[in-house]
N, C-alpha and C. Protein backbone atom coordinates (compact mmCIF):
# COMPACT_ATOMS: atom_id res chain seq x y z
N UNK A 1 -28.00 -3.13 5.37
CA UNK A 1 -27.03 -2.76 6.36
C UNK A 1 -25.62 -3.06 5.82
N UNK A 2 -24.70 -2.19 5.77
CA UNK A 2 -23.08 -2.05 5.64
C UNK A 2 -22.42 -2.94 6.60
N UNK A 3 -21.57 -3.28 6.08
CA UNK A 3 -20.83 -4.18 6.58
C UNK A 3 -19.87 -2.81 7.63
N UNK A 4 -19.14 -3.67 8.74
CA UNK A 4 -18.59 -2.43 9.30
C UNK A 4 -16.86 -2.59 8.66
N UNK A 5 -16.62 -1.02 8.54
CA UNK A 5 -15.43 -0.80 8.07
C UNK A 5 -13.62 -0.78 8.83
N UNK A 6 -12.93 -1.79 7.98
CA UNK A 6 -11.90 -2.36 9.23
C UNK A 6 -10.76 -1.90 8.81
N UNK A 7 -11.10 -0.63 8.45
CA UNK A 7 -9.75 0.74 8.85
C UNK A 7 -10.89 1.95 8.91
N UNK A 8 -9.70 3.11 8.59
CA UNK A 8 -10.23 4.61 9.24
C UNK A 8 -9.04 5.01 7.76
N UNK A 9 -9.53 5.67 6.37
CA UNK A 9 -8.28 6.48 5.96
C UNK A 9 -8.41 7.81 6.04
N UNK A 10 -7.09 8.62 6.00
CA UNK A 10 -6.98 9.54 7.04
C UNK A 10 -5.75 10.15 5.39
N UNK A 11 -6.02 10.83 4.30
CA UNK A 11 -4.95 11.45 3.75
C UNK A 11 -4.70 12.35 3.58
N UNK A 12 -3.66 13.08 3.45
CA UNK A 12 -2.56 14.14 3.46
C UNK A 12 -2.18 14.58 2.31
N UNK A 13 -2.04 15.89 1.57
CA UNK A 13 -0.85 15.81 0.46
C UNK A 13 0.17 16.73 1.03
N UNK A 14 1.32 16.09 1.30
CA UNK A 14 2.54 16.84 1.71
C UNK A 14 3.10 17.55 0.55
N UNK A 15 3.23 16.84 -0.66
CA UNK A 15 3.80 17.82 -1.66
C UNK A 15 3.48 16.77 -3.08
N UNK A 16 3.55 17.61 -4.24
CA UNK A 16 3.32 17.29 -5.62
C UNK A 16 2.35 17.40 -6.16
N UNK A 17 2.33 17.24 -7.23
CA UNK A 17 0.63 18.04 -8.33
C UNK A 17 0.02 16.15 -7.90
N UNK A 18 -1.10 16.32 -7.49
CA UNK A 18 -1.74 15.13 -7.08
C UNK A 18 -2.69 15.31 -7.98
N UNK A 19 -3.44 16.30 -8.40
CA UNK A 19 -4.65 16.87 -8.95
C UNK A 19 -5.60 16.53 -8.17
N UNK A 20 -6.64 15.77 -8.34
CA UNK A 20 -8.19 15.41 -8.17
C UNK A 20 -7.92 14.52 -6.63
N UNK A 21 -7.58 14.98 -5.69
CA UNK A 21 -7.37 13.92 -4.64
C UNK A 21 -8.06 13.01 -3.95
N UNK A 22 -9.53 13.12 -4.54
CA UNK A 22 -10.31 12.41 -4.11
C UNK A 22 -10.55 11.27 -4.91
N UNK A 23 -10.30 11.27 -6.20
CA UNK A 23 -10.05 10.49 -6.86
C UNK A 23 -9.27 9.22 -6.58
N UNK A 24 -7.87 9.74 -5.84
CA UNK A 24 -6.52 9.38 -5.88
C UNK A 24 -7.25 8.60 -3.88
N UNK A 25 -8.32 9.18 -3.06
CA UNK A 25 -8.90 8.60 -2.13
C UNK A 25 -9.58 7.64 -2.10
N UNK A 26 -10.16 7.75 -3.28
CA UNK A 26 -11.50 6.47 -3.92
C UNK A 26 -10.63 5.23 -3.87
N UNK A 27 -9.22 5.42 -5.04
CA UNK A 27 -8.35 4.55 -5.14
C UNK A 27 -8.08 3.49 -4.43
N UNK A 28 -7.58 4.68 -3.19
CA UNK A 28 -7.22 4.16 -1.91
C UNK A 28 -7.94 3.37 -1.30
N UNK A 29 -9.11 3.45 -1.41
CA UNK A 29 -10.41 3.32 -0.47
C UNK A 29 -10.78 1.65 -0.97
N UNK A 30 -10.67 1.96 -2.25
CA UNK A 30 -11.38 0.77 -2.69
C UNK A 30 -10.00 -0.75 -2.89
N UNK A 31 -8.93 -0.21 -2.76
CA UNK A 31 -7.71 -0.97 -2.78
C UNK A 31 -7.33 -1.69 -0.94
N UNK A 32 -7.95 -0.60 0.30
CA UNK A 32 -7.78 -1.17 1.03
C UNK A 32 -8.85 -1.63 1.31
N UNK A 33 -9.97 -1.50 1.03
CA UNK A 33 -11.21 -2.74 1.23
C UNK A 33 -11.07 -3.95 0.57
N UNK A 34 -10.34 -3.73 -0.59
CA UNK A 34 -10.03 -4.94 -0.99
C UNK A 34 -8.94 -6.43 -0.35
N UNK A 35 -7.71 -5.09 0.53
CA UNK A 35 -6.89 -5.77 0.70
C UNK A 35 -7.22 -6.13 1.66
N UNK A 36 -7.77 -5.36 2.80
CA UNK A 36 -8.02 -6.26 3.85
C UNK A 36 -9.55 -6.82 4.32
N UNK A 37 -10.28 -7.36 3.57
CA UNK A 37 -10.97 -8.39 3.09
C UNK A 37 -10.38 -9.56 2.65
N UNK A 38 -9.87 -9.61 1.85
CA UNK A 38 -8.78 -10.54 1.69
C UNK A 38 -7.95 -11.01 2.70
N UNK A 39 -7.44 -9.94 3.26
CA UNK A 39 -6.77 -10.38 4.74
C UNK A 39 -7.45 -11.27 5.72
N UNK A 40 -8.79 -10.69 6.04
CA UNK A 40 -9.68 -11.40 7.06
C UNK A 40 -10.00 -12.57 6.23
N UNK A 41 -9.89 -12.87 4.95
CA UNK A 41 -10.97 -13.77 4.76
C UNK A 41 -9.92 -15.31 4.48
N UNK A 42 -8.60 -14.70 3.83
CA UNK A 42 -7.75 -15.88 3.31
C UNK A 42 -6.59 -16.03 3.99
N UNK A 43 -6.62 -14.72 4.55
CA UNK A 43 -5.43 -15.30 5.77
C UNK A 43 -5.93 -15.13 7.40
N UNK A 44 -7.15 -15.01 7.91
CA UNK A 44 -7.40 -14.91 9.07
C UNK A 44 -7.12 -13.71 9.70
N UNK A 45 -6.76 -12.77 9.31
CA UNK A 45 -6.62 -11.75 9.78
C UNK A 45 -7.33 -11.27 10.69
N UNK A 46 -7.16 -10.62 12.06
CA UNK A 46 -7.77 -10.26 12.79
C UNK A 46 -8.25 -8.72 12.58
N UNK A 47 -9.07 -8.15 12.92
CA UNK A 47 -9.50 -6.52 12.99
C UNK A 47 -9.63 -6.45 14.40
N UNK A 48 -9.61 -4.90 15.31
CA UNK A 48 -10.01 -4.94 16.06
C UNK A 48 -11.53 -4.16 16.13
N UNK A 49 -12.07 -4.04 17.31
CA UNK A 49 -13.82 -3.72 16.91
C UNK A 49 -13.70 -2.18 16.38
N UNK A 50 -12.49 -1.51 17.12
CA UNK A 50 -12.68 0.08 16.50
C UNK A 50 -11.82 0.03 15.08
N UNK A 51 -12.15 0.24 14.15
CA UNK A 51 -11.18 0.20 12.68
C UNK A 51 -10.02 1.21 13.02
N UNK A 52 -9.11 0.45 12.63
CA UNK A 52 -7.27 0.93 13.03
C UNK A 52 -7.42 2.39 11.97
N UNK A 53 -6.62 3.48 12.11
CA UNK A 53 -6.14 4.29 11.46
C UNK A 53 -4.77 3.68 9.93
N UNK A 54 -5.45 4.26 9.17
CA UNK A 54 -4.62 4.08 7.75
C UNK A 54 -4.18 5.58 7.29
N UNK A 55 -3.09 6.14 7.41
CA UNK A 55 -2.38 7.48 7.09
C UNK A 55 -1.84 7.33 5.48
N UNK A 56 -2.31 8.06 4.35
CA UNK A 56 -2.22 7.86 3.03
C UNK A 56 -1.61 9.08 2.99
N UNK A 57 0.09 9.24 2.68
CA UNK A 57 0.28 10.72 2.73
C UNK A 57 0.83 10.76 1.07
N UNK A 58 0.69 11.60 0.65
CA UNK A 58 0.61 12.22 -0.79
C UNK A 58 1.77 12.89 -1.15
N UNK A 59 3.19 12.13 -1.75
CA UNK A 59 4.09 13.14 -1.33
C UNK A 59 4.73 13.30 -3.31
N UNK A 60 5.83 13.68 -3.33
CA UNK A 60 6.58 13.90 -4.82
C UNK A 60 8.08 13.63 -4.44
N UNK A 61 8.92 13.26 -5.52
CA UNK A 61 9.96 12.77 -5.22
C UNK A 61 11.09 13.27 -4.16
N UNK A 62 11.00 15.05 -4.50
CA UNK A 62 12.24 15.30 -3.47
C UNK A 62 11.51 15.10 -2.00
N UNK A 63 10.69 15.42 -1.81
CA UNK A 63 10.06 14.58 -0.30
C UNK A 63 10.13 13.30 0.47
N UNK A 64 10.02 12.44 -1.53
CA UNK A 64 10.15 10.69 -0.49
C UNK A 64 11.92 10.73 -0.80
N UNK A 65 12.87 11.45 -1.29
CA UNK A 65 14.46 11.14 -1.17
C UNK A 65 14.51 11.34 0.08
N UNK A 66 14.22 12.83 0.95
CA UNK A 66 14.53 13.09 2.30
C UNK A 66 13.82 11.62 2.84
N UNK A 67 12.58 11.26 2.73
CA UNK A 67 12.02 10.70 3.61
C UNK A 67 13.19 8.83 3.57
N UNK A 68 13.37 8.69 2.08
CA UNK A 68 13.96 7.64 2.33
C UNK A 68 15.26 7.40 2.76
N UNK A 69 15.71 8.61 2.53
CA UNK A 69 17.63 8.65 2.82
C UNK A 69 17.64 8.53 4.50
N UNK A 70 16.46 9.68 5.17
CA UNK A 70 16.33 9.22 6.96
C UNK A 70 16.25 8.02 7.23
N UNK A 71 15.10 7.46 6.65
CA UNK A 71 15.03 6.03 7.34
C UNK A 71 15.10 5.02 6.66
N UNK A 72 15.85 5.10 5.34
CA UNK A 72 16.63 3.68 5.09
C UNK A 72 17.46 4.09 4.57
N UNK A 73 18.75 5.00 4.28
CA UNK A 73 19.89 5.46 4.13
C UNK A 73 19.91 5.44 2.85
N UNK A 74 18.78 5.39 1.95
CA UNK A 74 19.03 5.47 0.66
C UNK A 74 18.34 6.96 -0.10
N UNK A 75 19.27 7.90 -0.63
CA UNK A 75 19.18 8.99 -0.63
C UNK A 75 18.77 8.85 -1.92
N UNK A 76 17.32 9.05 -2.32
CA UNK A 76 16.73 8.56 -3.89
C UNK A 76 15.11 8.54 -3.93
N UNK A 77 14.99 8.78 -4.41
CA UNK A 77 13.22 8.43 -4.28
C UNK A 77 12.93 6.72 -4.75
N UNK A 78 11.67 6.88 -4.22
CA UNK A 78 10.92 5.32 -4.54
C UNK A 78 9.42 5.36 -4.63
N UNK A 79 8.72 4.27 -4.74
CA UNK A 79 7.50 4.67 -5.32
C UNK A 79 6.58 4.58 -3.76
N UNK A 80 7.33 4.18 -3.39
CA UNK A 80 5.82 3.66 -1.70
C UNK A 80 6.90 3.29 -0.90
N UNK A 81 6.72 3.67 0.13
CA UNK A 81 7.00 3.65 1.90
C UNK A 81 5.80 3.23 3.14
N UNK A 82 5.99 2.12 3.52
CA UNK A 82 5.25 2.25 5.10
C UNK A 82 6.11 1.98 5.73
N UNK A 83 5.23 2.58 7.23
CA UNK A 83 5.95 3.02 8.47
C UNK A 83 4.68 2.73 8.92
N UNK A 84 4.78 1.13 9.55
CA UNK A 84 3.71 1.00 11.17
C UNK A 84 3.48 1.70 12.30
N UNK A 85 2.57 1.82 12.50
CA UNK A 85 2.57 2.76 14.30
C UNK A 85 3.42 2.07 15.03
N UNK A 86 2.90 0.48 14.76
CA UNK A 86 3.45 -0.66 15.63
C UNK A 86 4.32 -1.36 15.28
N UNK A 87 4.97 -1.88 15.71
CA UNK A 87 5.34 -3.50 15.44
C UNK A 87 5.07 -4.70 14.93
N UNK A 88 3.84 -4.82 13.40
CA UNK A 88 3.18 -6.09 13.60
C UNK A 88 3.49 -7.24 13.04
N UNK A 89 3.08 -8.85 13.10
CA UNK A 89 3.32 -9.68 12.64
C UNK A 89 2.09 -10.20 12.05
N UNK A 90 2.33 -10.75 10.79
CA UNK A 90 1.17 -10.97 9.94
C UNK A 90 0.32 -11.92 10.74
N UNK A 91 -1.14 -11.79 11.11
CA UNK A 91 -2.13 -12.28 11.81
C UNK A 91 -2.00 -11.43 12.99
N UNK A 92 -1.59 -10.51 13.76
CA UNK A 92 -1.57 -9.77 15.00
C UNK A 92 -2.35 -8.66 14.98
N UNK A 93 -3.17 -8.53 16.03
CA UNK A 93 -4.23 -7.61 16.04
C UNK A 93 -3.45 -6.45 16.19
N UNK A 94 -3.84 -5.39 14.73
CA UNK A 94 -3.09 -4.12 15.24
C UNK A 94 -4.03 -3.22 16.04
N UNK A 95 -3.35 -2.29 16.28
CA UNK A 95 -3.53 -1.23 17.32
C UNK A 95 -4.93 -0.19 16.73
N UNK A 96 -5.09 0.71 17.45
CA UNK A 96 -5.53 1.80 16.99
C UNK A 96 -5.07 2.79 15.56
N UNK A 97 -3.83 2.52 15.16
CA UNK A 97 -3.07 3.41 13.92
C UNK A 97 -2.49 2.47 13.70
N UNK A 98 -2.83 2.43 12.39
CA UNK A 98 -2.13 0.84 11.47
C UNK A 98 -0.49 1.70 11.08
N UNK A 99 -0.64 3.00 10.75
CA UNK A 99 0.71 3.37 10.15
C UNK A 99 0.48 4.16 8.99
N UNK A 100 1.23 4.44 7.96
CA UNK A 100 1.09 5.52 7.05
C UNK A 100 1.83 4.64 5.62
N UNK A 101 1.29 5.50 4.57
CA UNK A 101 1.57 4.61 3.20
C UNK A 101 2.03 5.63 2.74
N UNK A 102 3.09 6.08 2.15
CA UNK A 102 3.65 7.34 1.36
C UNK A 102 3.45 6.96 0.01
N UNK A 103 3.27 8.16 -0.90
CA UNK A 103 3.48 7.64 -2.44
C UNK A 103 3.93 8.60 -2.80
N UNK A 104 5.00 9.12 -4.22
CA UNK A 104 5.86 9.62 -4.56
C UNK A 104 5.23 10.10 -5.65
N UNK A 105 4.57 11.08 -6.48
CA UNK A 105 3.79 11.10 -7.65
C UNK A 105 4.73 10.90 -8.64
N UNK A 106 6.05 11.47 -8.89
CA UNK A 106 6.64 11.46 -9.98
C UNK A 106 7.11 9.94 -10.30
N UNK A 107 7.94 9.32 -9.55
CA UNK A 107 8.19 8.06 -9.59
C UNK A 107 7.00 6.88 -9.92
N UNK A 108 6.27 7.23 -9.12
CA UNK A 108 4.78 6.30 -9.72
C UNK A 108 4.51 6.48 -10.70
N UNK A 109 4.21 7.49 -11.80
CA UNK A 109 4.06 8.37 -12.79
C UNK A 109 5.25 7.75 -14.25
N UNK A 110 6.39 7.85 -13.94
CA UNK A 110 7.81 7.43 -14.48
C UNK A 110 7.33 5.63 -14.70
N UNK A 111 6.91 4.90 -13.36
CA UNK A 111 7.30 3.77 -13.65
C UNK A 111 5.57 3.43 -14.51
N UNK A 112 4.95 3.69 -13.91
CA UNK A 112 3.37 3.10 -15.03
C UNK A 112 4.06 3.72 -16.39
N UNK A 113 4.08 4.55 -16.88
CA UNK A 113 4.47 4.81 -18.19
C UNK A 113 5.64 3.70 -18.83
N UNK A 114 6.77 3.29 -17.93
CA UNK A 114 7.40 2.30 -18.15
C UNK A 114 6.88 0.72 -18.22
N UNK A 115 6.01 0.31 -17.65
CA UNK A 115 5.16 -0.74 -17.24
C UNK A 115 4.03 -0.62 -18.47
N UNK A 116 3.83 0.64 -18.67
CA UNK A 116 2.64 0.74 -19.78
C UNK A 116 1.59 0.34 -19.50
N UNK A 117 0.99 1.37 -18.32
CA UNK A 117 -0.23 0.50 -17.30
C UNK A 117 -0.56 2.16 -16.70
N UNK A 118 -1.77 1.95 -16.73
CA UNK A 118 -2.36 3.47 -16.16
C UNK A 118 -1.99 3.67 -14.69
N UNK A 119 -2.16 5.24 -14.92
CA UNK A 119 -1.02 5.50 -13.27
C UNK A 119 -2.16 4.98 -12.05
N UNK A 120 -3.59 4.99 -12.30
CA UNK A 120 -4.51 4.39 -11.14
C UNK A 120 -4.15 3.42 -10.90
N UNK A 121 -3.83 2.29 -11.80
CA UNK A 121 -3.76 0.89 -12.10
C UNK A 121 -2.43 0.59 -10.77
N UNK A 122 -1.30 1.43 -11.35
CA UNK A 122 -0.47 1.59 -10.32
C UNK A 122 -0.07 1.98 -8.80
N UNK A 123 -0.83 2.93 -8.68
CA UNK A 123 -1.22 3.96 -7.54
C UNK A 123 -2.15 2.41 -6.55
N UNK A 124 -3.07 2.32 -7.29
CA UNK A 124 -4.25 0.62 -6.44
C UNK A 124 -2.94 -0.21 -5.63
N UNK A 125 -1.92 -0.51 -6.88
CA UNK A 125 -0.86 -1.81 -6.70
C UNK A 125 0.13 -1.17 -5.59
N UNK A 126 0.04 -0.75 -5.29
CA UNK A 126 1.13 0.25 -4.17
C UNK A 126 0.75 0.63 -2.74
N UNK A 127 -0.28 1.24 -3.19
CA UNK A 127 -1.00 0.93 -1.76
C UNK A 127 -1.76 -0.06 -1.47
N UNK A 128 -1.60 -1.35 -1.99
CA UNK A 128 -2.16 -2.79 -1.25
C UNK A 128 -0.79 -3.12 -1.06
N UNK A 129 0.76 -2.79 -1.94
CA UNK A 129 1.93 -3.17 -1.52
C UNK A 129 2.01 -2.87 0.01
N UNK A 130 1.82 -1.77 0.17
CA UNK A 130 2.04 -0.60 1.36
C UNK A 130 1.10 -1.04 2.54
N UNK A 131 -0.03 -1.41 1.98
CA UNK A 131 -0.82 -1.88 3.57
C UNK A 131 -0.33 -3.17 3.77
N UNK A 132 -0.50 -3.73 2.99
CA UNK A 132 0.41 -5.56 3.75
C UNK A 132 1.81 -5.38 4.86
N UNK A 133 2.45 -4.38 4.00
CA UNK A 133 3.75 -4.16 4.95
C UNK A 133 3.16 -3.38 6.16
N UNK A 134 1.89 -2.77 6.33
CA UNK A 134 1.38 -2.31 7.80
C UNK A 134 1.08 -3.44 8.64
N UNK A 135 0.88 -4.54 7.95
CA UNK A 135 0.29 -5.69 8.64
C UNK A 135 2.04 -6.93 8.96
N UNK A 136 3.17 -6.27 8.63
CA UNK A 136 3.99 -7.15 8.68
C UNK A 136 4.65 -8.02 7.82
N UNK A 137 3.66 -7.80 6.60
CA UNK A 137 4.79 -9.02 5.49
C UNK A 137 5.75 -8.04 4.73
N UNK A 138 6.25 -8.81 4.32
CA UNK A 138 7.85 -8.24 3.96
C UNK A 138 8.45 -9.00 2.31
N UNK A 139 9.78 -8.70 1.90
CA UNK A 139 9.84 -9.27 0.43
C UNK A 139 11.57 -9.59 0.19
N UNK A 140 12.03 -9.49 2.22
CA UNK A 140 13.16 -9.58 2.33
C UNK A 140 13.68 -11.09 1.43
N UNK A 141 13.24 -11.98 2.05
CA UNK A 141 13.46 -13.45 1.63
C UNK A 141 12.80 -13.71 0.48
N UNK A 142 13.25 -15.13 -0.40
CA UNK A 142 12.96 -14.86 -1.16
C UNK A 142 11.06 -15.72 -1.05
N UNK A 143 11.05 -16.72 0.05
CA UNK A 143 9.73 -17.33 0.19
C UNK A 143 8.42 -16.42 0.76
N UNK A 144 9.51 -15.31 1.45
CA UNK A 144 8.35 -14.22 2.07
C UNK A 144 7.37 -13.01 0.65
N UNK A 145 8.54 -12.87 -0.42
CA UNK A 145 8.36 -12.19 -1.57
C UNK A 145 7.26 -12.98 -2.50
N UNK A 146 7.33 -14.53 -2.72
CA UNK A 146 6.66 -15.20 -3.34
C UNK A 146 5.00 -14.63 -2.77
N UNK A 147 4.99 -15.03 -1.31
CA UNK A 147 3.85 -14.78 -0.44
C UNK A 147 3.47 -13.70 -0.49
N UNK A 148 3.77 -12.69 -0.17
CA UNK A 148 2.97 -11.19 -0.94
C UNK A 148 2.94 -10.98 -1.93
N UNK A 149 3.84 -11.09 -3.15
CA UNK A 149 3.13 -11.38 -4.16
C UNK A 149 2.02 -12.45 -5.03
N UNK A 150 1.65 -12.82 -4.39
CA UNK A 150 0.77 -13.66 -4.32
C UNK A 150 -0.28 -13.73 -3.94
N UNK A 151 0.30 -13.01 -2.97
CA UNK A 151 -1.36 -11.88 -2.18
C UNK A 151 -1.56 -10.93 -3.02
N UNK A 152 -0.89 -9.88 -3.69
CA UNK A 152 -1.06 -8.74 -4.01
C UNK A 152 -1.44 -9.35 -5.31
N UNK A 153 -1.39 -10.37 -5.85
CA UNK A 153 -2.02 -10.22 -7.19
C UNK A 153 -3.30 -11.02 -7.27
N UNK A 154 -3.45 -11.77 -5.55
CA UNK A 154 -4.84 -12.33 -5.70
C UNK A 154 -5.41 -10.84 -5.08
N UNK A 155 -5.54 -9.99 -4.87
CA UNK A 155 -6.52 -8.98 -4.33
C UNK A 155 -6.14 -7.57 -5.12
N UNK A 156 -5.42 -7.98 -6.26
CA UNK A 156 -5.57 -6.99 -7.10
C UNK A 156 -6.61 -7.81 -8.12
N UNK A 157 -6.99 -9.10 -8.61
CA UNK A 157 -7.23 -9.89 -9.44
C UNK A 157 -9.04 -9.82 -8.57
N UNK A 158 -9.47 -9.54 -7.30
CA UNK A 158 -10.31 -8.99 -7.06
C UNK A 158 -11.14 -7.32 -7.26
N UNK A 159 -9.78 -6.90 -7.49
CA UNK A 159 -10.16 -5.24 -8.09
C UNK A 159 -10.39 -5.37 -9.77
N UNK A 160 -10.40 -6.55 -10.77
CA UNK A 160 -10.56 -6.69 -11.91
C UNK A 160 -9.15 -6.15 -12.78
N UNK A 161 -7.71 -6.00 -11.71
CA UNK A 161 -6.63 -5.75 -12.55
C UNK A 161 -5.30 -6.75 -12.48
N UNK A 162 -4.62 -6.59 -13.31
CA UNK A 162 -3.87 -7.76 -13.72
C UNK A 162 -2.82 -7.59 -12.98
N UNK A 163 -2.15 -9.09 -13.06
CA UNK A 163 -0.54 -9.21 -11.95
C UNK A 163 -0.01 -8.22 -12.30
N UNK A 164 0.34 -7.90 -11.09
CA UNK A 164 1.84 -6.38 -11.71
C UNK A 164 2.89 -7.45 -11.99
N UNK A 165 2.78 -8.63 -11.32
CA UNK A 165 4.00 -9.10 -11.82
C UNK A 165 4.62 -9.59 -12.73
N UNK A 166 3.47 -10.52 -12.82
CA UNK A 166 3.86 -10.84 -14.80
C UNK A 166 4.50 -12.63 -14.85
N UNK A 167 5.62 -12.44 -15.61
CA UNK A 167 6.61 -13.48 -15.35
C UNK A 167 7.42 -13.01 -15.02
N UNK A 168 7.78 -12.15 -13.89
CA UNK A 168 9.19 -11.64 -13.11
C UNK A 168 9.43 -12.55 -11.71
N UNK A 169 10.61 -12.56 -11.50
CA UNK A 169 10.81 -13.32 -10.21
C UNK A 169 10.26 -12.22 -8.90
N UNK A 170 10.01 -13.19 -7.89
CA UNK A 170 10.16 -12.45 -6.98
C UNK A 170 11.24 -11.40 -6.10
N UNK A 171 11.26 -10.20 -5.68
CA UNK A 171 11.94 -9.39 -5.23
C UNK A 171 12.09 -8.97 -3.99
C-alpha cells in the first residue's frame, strides 16, 4: 500500500521549447515528494487530508519579464516565481491550492551551464526553491536565507544531488 500523496501537480506550458514535458513532470514530481516529506518529517509540517493543488507552469523568458515586472516591478526575467493561493506561514495548514511555481527555460538553461550542473539538476533545485516559498519561507533576512537553504540542500542531499550552494553566503 502507497503512502497517500500530500499535493495534487497540475502543469502547464505557457511558452518555450520545454521538449519532453513529462520528463520535466517526473522532475517535478519527485522534487516535491521530496520536499515535502521533508517538510512533514523535519519541520512538522502539516498536510491537509485532501492533497493541496501544486500549479507547475512552464514558461520562457519574455513571459517570466511580463510576469515579473507585474508583480515585483522588476522588468527582467528570473529563473522561478511562486505565487501562493494563500497566505501561508511556515507550519500552517494550507488550503486546497498551494499556489503555482513558474520556471523560465532560457534563464534556467543560461544559469546551469554557468554553474556547470545539468539543467535537471537545476530545474529539481528550483522547484523545491519554489515550493518552500508556497509554504511561506522566504530569503528576505539574512537568518531566514540560512534556513531555507539549509532545507533546500538537506532535501536536495535526499534526491542524491549536491548543495547548489556551495561556499556562497546566503541570499
Amino acid at each position: 500500500m502507497s503512502a497517500k500523496p500530500l499535493f495534487c501537480l497540475e502543469t502547464s506550458v505557457e511558452a518555450g521549447e520545454w521538449g519532453d514535458t513529462e520528463s520535466v513532470e517526473a522532475l517535478a514530481d519527485a522534487a516535491l515528494r521530496a520536499a515535502a516529506a521533508d517538510l512533514s518529517v523535519n519541520e512538522g509540517q502539516p498536510f491537509p487530508d485532501e492533497p493541496p493543488e501544486v500549479s507547475l507552469v512552464l514558461a520562457d523568458d519574455a513571459t517570466m519579464t511580463g510576469i515579473n515586472a507585474e508583480w515585483r516591478k522588476q522588468p527582467k526575467p528570473t529563473n522561478v516565481l511562486s505565487f501562493p493561493a494563500f497566505p501561508l506561514k511556515p507550519g500552517g495548514l494550507p488550503g486546497p491550492m498551494l499556489g503555482d511555481i513558474i520556471l523560465a527555460r532560457e534563464t534556467i538553461e543560461r544559469e546551469a551551464s554557468e554553474l556547470d550542473k545539468p539543467v535537471d539538476e537545476h530545474i529539481t533545485h528550483l522547484i523545491v526553491h519554489g515550493f518552500l516559498h508556497l509554504f511561506g519561507y522566504d530569503h528576505i533576512r539574512a537568518e531566514d536565507a540560512e534556513k531555507m537553504e539549509a532545507m533546500e540542500t538537506r532535501i536536495l542531499a535526499s534526491l542524491n544531488l549536491s548543495d547548489p550552494y556551495g561556499d556562497t553566503e546566503p541570499v
